[in-house]
Protein backbone atom coordinates (compact mmCIF):
# COMPACT_ATOMS: atom_id res chain seq x y z
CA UNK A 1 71.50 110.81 111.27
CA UNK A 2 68.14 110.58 110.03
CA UNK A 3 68.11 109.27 106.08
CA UNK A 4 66.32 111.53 103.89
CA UNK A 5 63.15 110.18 102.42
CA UNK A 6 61.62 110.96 98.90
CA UNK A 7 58.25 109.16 98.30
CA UNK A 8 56.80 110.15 94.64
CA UNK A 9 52.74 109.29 94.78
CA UNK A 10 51.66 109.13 91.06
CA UNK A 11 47.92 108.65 92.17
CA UNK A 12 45.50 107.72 89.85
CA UNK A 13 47.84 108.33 87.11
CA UNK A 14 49.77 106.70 84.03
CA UNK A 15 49.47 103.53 81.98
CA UNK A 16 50.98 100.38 81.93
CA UNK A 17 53.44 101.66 79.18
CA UNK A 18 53.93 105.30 80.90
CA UNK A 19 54.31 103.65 84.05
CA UNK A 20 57.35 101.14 83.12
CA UNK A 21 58.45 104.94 81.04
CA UNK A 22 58.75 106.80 84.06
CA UNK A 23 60.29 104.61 86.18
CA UNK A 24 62.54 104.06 83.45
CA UNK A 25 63.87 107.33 83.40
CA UNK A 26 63.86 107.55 86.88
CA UNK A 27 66.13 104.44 87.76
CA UNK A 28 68.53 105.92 85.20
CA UNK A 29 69.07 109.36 86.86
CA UNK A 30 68.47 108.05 90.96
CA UNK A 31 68.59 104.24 90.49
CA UNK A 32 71.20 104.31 92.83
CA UNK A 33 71.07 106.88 95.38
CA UNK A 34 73.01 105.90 98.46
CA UNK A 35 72.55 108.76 100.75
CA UNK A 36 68.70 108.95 100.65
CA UNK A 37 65.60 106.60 100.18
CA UNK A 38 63.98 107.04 97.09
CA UNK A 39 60.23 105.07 97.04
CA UNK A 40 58.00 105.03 93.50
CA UNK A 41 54.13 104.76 94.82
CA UNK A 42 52.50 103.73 92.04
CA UNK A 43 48.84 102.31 91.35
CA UNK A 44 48.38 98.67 92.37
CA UNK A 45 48.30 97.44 88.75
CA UNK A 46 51.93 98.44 88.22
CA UNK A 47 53.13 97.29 91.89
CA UNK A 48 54.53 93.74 90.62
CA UNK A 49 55.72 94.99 87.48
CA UNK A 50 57.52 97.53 88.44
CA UNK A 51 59.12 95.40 91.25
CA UNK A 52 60.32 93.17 89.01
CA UNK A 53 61.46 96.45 86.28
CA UNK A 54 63.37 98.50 89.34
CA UNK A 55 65.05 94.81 90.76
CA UNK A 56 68.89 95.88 91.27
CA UNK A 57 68.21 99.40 91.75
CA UNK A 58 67.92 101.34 94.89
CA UNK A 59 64.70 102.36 94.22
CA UNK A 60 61.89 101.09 96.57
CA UNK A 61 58.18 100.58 95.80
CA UNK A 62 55.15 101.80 98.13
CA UNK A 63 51.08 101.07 97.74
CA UNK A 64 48.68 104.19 98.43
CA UNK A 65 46.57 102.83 100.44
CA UNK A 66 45.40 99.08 102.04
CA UNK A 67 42.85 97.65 103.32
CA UNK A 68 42.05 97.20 107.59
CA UNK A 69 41.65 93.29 106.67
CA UNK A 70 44.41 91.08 105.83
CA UNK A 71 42.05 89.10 103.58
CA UNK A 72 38.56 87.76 103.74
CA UNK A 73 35.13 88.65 101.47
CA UNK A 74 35.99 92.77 100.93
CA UNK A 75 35.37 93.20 97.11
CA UNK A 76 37.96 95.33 95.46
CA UNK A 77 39.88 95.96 98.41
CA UNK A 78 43.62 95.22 98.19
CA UNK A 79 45.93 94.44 101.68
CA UNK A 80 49.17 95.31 103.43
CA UNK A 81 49.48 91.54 102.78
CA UNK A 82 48.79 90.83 99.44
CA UNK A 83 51.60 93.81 98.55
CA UNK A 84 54.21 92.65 101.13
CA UNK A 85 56.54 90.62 98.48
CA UNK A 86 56.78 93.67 96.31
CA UNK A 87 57.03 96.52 98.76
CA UNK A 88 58.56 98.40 101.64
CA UNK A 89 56.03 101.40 102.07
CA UNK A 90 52.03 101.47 102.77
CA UNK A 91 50.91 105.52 102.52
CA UNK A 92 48.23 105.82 105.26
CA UNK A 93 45.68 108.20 105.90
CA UNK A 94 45.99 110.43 102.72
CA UNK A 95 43.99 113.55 102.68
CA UNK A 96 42.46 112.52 99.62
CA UNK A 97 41.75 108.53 101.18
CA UNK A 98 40.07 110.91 104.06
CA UNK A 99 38.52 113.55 102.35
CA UNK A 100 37.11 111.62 99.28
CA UNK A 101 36.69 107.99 100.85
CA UNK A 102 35.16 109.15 104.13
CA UNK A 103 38.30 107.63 105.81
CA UNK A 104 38.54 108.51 109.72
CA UNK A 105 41.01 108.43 112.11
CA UNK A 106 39.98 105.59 113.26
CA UNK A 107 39.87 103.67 109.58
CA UNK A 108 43.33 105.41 109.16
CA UNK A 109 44.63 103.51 112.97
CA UNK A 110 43.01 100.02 111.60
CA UNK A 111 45.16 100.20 108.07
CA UNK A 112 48.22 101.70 110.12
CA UNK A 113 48.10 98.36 112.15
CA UNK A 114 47.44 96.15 109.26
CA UNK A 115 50.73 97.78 107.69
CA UNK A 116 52.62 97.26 110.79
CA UNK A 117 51.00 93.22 111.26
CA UNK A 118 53.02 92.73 107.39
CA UNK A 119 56.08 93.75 108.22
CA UNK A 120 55.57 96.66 105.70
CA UNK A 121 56.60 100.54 106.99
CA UNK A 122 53.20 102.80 107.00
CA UNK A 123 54.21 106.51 105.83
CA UNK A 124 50.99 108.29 107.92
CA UNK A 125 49.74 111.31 106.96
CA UNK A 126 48.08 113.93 108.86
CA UNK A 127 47.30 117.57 108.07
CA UNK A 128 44.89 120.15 108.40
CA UNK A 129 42.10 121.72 106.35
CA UNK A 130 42.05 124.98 105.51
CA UNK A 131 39.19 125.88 107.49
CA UNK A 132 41.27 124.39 110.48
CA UNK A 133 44.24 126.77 109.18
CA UNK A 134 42.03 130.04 109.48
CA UNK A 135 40.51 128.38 113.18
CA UNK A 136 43.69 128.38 114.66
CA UNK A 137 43.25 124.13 114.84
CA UNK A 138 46.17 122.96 113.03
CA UNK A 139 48.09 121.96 116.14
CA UNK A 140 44.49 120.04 117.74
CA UNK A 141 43.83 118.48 114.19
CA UNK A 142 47.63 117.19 113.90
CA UNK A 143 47.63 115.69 117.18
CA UNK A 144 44.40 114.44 117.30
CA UNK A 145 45.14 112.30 114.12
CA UNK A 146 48.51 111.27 115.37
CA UNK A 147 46.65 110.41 118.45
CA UNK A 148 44.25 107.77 117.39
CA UNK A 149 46.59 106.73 115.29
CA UNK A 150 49.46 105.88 117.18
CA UNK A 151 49.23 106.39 121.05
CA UNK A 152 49.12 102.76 121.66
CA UNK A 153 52.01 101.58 119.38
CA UNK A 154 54.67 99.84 120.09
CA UNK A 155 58.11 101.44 120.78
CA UNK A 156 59.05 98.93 117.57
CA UNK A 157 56.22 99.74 115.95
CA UNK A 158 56.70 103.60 116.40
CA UNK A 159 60.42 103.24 115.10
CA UNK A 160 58.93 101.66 111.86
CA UNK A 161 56.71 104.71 111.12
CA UNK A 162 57.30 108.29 109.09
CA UNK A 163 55.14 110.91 109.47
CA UNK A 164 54.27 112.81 106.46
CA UNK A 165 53.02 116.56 106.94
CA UNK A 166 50.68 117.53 104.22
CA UNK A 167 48.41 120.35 105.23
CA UNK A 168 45.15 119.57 102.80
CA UNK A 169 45.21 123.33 102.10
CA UNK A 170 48.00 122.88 100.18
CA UNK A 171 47.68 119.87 98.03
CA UNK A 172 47.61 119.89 94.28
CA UNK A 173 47.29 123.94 94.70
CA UNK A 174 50.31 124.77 93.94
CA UNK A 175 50.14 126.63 97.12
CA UNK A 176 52.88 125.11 99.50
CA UNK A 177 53.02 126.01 102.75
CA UNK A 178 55.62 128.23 103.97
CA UNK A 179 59.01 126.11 105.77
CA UNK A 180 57.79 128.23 108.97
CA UNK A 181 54.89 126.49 109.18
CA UNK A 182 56.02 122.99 108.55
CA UNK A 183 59.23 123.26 110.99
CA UNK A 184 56.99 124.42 113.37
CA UNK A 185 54.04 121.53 112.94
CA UNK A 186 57.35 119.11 112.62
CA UNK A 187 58.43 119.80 115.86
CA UNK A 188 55.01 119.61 117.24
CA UNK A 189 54.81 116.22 115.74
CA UNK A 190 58.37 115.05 117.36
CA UNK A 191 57.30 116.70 120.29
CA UNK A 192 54.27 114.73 120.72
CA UNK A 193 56.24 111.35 120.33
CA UNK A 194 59.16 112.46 122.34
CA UNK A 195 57.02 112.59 125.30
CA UNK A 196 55.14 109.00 125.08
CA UNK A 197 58.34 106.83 123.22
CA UNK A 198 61.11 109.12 124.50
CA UNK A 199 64.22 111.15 123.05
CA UNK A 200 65.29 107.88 121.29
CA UNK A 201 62.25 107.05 118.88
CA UNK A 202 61.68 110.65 118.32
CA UNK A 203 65.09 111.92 117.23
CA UNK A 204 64.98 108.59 114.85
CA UNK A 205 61.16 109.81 113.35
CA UNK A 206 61.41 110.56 109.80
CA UNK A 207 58.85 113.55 109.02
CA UNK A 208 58.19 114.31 105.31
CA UNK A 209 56.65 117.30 104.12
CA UNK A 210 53.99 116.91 101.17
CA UNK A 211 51.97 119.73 99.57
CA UNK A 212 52.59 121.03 95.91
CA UNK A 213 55.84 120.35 96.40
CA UNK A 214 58.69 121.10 93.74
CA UNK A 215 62.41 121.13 92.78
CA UNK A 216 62.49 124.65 93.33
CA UNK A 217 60.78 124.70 97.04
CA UNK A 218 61.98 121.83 98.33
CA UNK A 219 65.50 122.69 99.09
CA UNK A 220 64.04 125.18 101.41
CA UNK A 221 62.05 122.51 103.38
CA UNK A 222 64.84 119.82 103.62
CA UNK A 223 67.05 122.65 105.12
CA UNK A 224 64.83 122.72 108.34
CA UNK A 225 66.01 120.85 111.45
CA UNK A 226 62.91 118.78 111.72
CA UNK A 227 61.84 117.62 107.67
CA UNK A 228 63.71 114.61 106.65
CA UNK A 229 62.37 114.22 103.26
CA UNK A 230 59.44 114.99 100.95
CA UNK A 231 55.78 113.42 99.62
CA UNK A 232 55.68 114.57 96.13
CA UNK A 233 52.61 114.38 93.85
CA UNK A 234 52.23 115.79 90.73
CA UNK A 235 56.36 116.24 90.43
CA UNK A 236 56.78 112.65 91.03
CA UNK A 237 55.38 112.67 86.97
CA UNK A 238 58.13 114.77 85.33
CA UNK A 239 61.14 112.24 85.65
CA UNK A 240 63.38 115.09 85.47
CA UNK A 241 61.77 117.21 88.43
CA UNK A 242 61.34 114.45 90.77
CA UNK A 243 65.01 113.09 90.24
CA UNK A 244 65.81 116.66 90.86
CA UNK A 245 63.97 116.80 94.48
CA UNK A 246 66.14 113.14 94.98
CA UNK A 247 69.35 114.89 94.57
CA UNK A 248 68.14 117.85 97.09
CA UNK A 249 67.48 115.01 99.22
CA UNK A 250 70.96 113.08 98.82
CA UNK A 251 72.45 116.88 99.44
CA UNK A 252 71.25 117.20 102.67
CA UNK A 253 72.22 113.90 103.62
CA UNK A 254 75.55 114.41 102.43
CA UNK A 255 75.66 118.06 104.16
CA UNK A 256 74.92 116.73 107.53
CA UNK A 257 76.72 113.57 107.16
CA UNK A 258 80.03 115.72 106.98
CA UNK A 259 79.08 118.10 109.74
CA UNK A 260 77.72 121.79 107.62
């Protein structure tokens, strides 16, 4: 049984003071789930902080983004190593880190690897735009990215990794996409890695779904066969909404745990 996953990316938001607030009121609600993961990405100012704030919950801690380099003379950058101590999670490949920070695929593989060389587990992103929507590309753009990124992994490696769906179409709009459309691009994703790491890695892939997603829509995407869990943005804010997407997520484990 795959464990659900819910990963709450706060972005460029919140203060020190909001940030130890919301987490707050998070670890009292979901602070400890047992049936699902529950990760708090928050910016790298409140990493250690917040580490040391959620210590003897359940609740793990993520970074957005990393650098390629493990260290050396990269101004501002911040790496997979430098956040080891203090998390389990590395989000790679973001729309946004892509879209706004001219990150390619192959920028996307080199922080993927750095993730992986930590010990730390990279959730990778991938989606289409909406141009690539109306061009009938979503299937070419998905597998292209997973492509790059991960053909030459490691069966380990590949069994560290979650896949996060976020078409780019449908982030921050409000606009999810419809559960069709991500059980469909979910099983072309666990298609793709069932045929170069086997049955065995693939049926163990965690696949998120992330796109203006909410405590009243995502019930209907962790009912489908092939979405384990959920990358929530502008929920993962609201205390009470995210810890309600948590305890969709700790539902579905507990439905399929018991067979329904």
């Amino acid at each position: 049984m795959r464990r659900p996953l819910i990963a709450g990316n706060w972005k460029m938001h919140t203060t020190y003071e909001q940030a130890l607030e919301l987490a707050s009121a998070i670890q009292a609600r979901c602070g400890m789930v047992k049936y699902a993961e529950v990760v708090l990405v928050p910016p790298f100012p409140w990493i250690v902080p917040l580490s040391r704030h959620l210590d003897g919950s359940s609740i793990l801690l993520g970074a957005q983004t990393c650098s390629a380099f493990d260290e050396g003379a990269y101004t501002g950058e911040v790496s997979a190593k430098m956040v080891a101590p203090f998390c389990r999670y590395v989000i790679v490949g973001h729309s946004e880190r892509r879209r706004l920070f001219g990150e390619t695929d192959a920028v996307v593989a080199a922080k993927l690897r750095a993730v992986l060389r930590n010990g730390l587990r990279p959730i990778l992103c991938v989606g289409e735009t909406f141009e690539e929507r109306e061009s009938g590309a979503t299937r070419e753009t998905v597998e292209r990215q997973i492509t790059v990124a991960c053909n030459d992994l490691e069966r380990e490696q590949v069994a560290r990794l979650v896949i996060a769906y976020e078409p780019v179409w449908a982030i921050g709009t409000g606009r999810p996409a419809t559960p069709v459309d991500a059980e469909l691009v979910a099983s072309w994703i666990r298609a793709w890695f069932r045929e170069r790491f086997g049955p065995e890695i693939s049926e163990g892939l965690r696949i998120l779904y992330g796109g203006s997603v909410t405590a009243s829509n995502v019930v209907d995407f962790l009912a489908l066969a092939d979405i384990d869990g959920a990358l929530v943005g502008g929920a993962s804010l609201d205390a009470r909404e995210f810890c309600s997407i948590v305890e969709a997520g700790v539902g579905r484990a507990h439905r399929l745990a018991v067979g329904g």
